[in-house]
N, C-alpha and C. Protein backbone atom coordinates (compact mmCIF):
# COMPACT_ATOMS: atom_id res chain seq x y z
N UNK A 1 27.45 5.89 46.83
CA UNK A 1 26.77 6.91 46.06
C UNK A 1 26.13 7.91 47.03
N UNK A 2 26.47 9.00 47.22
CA UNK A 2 26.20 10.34 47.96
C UNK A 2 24.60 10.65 47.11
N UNK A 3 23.66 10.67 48.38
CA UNK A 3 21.94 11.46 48.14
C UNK A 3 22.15 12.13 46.97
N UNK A 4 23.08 13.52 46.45
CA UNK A 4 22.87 14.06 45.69
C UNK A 4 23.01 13.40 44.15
N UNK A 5 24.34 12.13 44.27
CA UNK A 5 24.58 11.70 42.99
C UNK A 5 23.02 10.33 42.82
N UNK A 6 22.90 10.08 44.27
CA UNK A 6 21.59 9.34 43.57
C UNK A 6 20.20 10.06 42.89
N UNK A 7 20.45 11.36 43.66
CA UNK A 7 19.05 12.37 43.32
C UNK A 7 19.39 12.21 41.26
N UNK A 8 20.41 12.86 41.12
CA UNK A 8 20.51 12.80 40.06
C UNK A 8 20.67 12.34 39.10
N UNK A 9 21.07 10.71 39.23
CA UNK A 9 20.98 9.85 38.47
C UNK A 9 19.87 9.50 37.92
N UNK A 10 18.40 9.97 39.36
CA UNK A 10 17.29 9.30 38.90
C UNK A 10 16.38 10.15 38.09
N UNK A 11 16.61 11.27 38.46
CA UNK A 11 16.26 12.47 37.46
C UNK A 11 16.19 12.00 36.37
N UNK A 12 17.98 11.85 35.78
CA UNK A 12 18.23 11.43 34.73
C UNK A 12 17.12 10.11 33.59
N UNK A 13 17.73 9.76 34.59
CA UNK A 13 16.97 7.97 34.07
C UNK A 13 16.00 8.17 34.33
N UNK A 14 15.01 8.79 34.64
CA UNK A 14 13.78 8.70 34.68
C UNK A 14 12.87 10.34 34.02
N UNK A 15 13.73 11.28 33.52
CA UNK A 15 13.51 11.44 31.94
C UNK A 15 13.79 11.10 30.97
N UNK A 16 14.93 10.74 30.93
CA UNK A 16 15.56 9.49 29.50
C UNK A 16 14.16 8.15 29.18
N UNK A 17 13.94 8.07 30.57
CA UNK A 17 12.50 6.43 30.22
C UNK A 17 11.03 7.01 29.88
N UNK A 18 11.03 8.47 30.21
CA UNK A 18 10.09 9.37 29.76
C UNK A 18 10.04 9.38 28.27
N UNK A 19 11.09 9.84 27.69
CA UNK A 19 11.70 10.34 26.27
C UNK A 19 11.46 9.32 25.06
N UNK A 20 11.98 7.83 26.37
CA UNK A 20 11.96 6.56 25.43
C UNK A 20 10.96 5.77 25.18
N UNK A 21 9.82 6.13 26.49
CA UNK A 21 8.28 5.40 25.99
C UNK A 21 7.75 6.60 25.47
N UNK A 22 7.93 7.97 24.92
CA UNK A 22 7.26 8.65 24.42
C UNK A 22 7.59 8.15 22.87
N UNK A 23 9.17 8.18 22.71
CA UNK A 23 9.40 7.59 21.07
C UNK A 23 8.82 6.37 20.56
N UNK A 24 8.67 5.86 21.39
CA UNK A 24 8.02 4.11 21.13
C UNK A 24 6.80 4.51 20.61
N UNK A 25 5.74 5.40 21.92
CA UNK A 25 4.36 5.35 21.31
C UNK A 25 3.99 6.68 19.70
N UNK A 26 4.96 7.54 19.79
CA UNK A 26 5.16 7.85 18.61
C UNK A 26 4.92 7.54 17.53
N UNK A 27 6.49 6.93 17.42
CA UNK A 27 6.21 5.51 16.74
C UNK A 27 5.32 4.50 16.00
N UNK A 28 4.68 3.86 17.64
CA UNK A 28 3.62 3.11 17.24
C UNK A 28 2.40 3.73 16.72
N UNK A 29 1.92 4.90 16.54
CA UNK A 29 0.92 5.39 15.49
C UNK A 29 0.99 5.54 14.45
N UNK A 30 2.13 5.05 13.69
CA UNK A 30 2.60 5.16 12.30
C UNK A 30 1.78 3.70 11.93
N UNK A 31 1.51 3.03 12.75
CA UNK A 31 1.02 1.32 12.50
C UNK A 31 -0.29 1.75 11.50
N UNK A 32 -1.24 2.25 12.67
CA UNK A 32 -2.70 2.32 12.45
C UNK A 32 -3.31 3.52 12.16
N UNK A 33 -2.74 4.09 10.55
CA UNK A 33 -2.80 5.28 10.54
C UNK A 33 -3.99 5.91 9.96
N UNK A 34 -4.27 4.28 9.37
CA UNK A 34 -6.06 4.80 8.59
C UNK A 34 -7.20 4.97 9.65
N UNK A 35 -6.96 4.03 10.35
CA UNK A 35 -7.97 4.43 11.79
C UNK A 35 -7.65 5.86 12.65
N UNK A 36 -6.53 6.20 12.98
CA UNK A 36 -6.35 7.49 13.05
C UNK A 36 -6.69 8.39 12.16
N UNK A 37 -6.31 8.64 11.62
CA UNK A 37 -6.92 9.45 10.40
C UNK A 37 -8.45 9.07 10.40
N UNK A 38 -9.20 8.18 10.57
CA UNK A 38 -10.86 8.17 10.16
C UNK A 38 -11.33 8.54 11.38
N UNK A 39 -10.89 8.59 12.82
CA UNK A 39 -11.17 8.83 13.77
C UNK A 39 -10.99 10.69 13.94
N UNK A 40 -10.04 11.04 13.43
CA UNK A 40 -9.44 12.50 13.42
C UNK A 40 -10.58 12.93 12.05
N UNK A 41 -10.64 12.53 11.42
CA UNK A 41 -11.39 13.13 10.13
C UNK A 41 -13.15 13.37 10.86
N UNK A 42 -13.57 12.38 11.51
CA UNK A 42 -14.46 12.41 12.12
C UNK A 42 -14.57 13.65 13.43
N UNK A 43 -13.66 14.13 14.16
CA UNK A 43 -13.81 14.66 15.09
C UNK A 43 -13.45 16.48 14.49
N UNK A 44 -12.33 16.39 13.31
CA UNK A 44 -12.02 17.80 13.37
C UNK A 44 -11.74 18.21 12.07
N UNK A 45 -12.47 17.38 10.99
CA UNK A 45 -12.31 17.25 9.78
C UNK A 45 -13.45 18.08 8.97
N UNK A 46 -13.85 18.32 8.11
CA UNK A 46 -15.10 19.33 7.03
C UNK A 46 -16.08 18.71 7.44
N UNK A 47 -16.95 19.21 7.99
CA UNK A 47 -18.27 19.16 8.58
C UNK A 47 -18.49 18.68 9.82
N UNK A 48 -17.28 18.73 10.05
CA UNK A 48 -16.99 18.59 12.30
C UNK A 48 -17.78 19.51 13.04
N UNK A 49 -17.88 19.80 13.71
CA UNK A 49 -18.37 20.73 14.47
C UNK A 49 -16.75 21.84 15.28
N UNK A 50 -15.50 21.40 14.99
CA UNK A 50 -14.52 21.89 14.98
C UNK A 50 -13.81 22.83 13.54
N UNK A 51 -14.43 22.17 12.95
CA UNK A 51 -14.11 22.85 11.36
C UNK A 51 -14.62 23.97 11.49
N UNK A 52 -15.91 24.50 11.88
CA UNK A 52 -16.43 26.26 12.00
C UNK A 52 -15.42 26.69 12.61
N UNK A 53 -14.18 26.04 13.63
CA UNK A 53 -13.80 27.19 14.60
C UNK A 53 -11.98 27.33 13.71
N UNK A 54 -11.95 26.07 13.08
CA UNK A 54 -10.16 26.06 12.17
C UNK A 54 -10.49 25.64 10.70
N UNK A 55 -11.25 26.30 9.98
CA UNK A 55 -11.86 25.76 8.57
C UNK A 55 -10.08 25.46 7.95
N UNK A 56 -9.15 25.80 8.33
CA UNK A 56 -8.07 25.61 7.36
C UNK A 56 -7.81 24.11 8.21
N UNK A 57 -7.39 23.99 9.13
CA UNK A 57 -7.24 22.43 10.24
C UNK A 57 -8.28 22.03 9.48
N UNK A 58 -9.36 21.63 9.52
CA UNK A 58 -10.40 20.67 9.21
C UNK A 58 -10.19 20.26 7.54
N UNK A 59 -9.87 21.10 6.16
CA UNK A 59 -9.46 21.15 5.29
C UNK A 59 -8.25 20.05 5.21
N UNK A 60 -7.29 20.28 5.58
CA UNK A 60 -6.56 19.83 6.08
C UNK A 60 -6.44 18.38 5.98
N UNK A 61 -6.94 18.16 7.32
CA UNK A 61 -7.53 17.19 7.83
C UNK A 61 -8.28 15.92 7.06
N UNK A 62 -9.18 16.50 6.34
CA UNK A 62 -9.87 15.88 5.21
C UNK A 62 -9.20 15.90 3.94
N UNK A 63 -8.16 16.48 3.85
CA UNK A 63 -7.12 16.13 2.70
C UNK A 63 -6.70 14.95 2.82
N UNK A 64 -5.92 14.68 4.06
CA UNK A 64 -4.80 13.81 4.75
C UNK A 64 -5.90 12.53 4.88
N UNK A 65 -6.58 12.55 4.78
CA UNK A 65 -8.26 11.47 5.50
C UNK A 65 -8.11 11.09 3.57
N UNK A 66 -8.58 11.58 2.71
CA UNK A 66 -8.60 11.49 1.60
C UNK A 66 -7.50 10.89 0.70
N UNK A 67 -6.24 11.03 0.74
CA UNK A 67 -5.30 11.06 0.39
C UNK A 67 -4.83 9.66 1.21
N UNK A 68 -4.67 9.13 2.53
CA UNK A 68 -4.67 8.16 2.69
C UNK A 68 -5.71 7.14 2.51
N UNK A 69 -6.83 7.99 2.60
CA UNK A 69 -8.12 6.39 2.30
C UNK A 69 -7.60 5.99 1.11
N UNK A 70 -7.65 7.06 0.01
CA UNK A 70 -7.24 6.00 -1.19
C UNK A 70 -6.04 5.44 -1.61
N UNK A 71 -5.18 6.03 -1.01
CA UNK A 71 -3.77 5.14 -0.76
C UNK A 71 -4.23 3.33 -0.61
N UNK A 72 -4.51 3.54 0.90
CA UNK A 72 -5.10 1.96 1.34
C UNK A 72 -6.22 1.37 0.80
N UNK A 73 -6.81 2.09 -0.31
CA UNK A 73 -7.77 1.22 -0.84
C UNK A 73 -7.04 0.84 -2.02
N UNK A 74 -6.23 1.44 -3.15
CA UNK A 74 -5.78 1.50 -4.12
C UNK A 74 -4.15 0.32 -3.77
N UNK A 75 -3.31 1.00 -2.75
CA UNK A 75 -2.04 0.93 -2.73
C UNK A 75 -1.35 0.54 -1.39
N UNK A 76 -2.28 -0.65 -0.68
CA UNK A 76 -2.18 -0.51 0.86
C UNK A 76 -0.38 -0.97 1.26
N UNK A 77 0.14 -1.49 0.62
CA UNK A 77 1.47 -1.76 0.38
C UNK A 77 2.23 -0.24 0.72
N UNK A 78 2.06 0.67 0.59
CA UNK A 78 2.76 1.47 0.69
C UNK A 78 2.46 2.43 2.09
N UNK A 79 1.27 1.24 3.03
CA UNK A 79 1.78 1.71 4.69
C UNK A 79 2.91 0.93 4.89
N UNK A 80 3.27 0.23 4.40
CA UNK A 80 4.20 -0.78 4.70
C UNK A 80 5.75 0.50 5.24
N UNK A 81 5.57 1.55 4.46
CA UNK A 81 6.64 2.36 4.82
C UNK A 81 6.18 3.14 6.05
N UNK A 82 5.20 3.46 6.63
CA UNK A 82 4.86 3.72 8.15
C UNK A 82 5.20 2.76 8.73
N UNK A 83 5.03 1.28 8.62
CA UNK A 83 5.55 0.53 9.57
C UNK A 83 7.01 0.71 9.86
N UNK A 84 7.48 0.50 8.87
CA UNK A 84 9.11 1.33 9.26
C UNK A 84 9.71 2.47 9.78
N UNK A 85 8.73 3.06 9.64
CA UNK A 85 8.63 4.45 10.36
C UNK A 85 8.53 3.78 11.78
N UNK A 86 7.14 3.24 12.14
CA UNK A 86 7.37 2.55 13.42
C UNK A 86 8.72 1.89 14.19
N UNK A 87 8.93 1.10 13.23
CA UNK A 87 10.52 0.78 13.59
C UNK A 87 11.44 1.01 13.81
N UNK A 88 11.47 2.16 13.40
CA UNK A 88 13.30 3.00 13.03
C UNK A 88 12.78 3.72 14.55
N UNK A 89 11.72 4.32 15.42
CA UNK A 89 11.52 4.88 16.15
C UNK A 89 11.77 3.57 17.33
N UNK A 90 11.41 2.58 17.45
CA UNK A 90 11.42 1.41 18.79
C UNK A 90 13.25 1.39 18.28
N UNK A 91 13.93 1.10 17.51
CA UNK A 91 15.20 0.80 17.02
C UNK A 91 15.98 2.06 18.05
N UNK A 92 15.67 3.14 17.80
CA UNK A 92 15.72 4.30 18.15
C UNK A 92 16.34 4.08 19.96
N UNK A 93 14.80 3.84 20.48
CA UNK A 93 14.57 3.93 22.03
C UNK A 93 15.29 2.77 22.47
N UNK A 94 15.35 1.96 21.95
CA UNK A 94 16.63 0.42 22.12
C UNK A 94 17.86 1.29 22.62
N UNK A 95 18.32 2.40 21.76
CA UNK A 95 19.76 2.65 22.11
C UNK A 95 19.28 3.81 23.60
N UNK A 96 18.26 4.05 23.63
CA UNK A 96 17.96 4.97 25.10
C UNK A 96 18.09 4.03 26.24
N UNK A 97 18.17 2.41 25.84
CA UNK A 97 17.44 2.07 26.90
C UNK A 97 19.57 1.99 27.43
N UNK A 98 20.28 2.06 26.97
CA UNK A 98 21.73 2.12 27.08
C UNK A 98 22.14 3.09 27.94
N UNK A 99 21.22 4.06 27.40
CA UNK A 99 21.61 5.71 28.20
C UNK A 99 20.90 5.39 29.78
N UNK A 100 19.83 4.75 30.01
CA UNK A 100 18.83 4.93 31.06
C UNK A 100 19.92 3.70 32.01
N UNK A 101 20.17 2.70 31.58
CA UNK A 101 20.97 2.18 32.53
C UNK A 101 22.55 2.89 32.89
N UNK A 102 23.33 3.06 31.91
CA UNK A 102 24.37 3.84 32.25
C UNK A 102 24.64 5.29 31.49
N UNK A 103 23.82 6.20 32.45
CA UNK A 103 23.83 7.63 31.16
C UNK A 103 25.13 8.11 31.01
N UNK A 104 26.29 7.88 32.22
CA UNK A 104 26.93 8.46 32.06
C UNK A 104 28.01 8.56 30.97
N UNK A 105 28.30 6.69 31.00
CA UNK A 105 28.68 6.02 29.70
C UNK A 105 28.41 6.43 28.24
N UNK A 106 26.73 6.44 28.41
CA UNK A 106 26.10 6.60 26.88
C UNK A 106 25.66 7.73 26.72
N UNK A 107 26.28 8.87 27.26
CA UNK A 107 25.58 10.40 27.49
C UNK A 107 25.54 10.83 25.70
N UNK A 108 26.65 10.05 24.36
CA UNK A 108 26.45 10.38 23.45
C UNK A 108 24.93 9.97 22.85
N UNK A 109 23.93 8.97 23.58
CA UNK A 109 22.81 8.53 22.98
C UNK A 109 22.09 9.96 23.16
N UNK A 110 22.20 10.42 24.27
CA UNK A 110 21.40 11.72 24.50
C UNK A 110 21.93 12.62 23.57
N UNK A 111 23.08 12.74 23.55
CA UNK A 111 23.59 13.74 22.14
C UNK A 111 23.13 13.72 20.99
N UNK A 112 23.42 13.00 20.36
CA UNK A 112 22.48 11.95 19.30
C UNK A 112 20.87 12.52 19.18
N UNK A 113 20.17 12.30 20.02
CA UNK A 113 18.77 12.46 20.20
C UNK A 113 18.46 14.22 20.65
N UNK A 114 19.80 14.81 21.51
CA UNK A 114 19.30 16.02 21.21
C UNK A 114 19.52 16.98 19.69
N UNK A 115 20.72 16.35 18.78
CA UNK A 115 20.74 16.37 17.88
C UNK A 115 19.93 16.52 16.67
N UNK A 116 19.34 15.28 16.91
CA UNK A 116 17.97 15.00 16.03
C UNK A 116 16.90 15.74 16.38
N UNK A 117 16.47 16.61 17.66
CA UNK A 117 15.56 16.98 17.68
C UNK A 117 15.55 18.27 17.34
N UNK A 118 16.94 19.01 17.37
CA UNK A 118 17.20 20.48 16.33
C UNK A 118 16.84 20.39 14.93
N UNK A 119 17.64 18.91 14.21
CA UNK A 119 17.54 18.58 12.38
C UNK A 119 16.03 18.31 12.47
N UNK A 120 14.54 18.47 13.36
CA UNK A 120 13.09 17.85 12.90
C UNK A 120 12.96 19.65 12.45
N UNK A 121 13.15 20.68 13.00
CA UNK A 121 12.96 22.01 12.72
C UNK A 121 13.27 22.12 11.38
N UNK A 122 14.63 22.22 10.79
CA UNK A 122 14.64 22.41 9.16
C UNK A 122 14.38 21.21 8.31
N UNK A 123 13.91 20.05 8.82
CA UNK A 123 13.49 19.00 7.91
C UNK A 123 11.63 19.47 7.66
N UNK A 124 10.93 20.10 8.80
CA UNK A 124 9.53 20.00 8.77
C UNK A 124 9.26 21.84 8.08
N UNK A 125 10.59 22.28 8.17
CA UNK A 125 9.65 23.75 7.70
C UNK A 125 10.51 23.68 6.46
N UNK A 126 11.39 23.15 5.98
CA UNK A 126 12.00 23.13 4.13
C UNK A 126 11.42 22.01 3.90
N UNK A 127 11.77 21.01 4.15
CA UNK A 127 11.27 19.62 3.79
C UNK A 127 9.61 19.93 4.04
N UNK A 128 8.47 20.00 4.74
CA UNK A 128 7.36 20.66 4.53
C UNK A 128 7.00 21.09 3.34
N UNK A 129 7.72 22.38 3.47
CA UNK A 129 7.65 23.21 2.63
C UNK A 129 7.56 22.84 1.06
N UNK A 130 8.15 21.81 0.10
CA UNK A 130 8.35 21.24 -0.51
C UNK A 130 7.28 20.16 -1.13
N UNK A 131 6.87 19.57 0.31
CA UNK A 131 5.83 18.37 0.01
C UNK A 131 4.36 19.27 0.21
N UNK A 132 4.47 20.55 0.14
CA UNK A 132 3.15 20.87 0.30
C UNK A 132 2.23 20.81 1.70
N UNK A 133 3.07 20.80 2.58
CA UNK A 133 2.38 20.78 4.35
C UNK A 133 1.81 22.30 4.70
N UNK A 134 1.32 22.51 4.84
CA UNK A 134 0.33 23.79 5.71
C UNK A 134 1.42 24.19 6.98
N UNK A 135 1.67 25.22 7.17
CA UNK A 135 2.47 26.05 7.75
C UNK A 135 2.57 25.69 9.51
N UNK A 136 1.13 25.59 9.46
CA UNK A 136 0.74 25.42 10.97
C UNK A 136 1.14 23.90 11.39
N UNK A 137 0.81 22.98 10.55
CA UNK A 137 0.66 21.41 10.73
C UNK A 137 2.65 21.29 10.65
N UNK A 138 3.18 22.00 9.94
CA UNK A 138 4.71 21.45 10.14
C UNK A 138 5.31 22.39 11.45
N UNK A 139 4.66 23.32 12.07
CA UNK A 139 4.49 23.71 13.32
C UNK A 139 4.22 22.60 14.15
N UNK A 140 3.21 22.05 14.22
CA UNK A 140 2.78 21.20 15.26
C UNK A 140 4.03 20.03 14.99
N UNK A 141 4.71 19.32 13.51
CA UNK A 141 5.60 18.75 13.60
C UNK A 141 6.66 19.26 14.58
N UNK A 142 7.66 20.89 14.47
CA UNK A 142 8.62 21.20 15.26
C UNK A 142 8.20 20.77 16.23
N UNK A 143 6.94 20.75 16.96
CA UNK A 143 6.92 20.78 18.62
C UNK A 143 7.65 19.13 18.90
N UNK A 144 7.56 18.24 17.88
CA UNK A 144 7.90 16.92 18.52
C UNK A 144 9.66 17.18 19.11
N UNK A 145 10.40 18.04 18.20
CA UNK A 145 11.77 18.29 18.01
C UNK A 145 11.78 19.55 19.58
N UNK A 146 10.77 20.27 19.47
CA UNK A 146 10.87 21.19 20.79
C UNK A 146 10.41 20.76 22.17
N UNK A 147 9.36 20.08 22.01
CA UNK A 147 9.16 19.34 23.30
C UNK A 147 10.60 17.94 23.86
N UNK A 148 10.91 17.44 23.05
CA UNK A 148 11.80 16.12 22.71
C UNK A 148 12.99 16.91 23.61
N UNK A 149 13.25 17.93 23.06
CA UNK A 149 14.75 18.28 23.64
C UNK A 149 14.59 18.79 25.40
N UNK A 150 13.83 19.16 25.53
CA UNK A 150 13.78 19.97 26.91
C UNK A 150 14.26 18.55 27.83
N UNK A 151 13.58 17.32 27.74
CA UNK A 151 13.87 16.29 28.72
C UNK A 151 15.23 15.77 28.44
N UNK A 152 15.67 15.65 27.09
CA UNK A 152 16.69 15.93 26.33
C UNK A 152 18.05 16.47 27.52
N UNK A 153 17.47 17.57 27.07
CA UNK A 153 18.84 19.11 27.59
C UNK A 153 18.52 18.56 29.25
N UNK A 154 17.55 18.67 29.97
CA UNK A 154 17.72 18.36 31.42
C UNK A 154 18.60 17.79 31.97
N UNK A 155 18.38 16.05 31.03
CA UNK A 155 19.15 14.78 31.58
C UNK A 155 20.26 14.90 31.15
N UNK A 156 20.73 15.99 30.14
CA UNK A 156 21.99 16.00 29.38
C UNK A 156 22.52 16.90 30.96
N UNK A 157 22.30 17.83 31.23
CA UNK A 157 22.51 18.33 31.97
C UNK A 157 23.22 17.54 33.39
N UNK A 158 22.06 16.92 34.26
CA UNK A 158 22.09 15.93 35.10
C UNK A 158 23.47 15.30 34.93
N UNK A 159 23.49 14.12 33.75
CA UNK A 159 24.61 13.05 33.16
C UNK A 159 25.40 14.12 33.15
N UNK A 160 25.82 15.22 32.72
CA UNK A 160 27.52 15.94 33.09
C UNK A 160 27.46 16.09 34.49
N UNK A 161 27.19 16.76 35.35
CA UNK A 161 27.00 16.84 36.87
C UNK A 161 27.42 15.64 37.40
N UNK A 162 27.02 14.43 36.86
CA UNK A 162 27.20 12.98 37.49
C UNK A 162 28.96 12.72 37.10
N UNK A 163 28.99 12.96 36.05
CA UNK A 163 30.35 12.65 35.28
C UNK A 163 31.66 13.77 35.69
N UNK A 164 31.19 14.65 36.65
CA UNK A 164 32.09 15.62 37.04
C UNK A 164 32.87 15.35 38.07
């Protein structure tokens, strides 16, 4: 293996393991979402000291705080579908961990995943749009789909170079 094909292998694999403990911990906040949410409601929620500076964020905020408290007081069965959410995301990074040992092999896992991170753009601003999300907050959703791809497109990059 020639310096340059090792330079770039590790590139590779070592934004792909970037990509794949970022999806995991993702993920894993779908677990503990009432404590997030009571922790976030507390810091930037109606009567925060952040709410004077984004009264629509803090609104918001205390919707989503509201709307899940009584979920889990009423209907706690139905985090049960965040946990799956959790899952389908670790399920997810399982098939990265394919790409990170042989990207060149599994360069379609990266396809796949840069894929998915174009379809989070018209799922969060129609699909949003629909469920009633605030303009800005299915903004901050795209960024998972815009940040996601850049390490994405790099290593995609890299893995053809290797495969050439």
């Amino acid at each position: 293996m020639t310096s340059d094909t090792h330079m770039l292998m590790r590139r590779a694999r070592g934004l792909l393991a970037c990509f794949t403990v970022g999806l995991v911990l993702s993920g894993l906040t779908a677990v503990p979402l009432q404590i997030e949410v009571n922790l976030l409601n507390g810091l930037i929620g109606r009567g925060s000291f952040f709410g004077g500076f984004w009264p629509e964020m803090a609104s918001w905020i205390s919707r989503v705080h509201a709307g899940i408290s009584g979920v889990h007081q009423e209907y706690p069965f139905i985090a049960y579908g965040t946990d799956w959410l959790a899952f389908g995301h670790i399920v997810i990074a399982i098939a990265f961990l394919g790409a990170i040992r042989d990207p060149v092999r599994n360069i379609w896992v990266v396809e796949v995943g840069m894929i998915a991170c174009v379809l989070v753009l018209p799922l969060a601003l129609i699909g949003g749009g629909f469920r009633g999300i605030p303009m800005f907050w299915r903004l901050i959703d795209c960024s998972f789909g815009v940040f996601g791809i850049v390490p994405l497109g790099l290593a995609h990059r890299y893995i053809r170079r290797l495969a050439a």
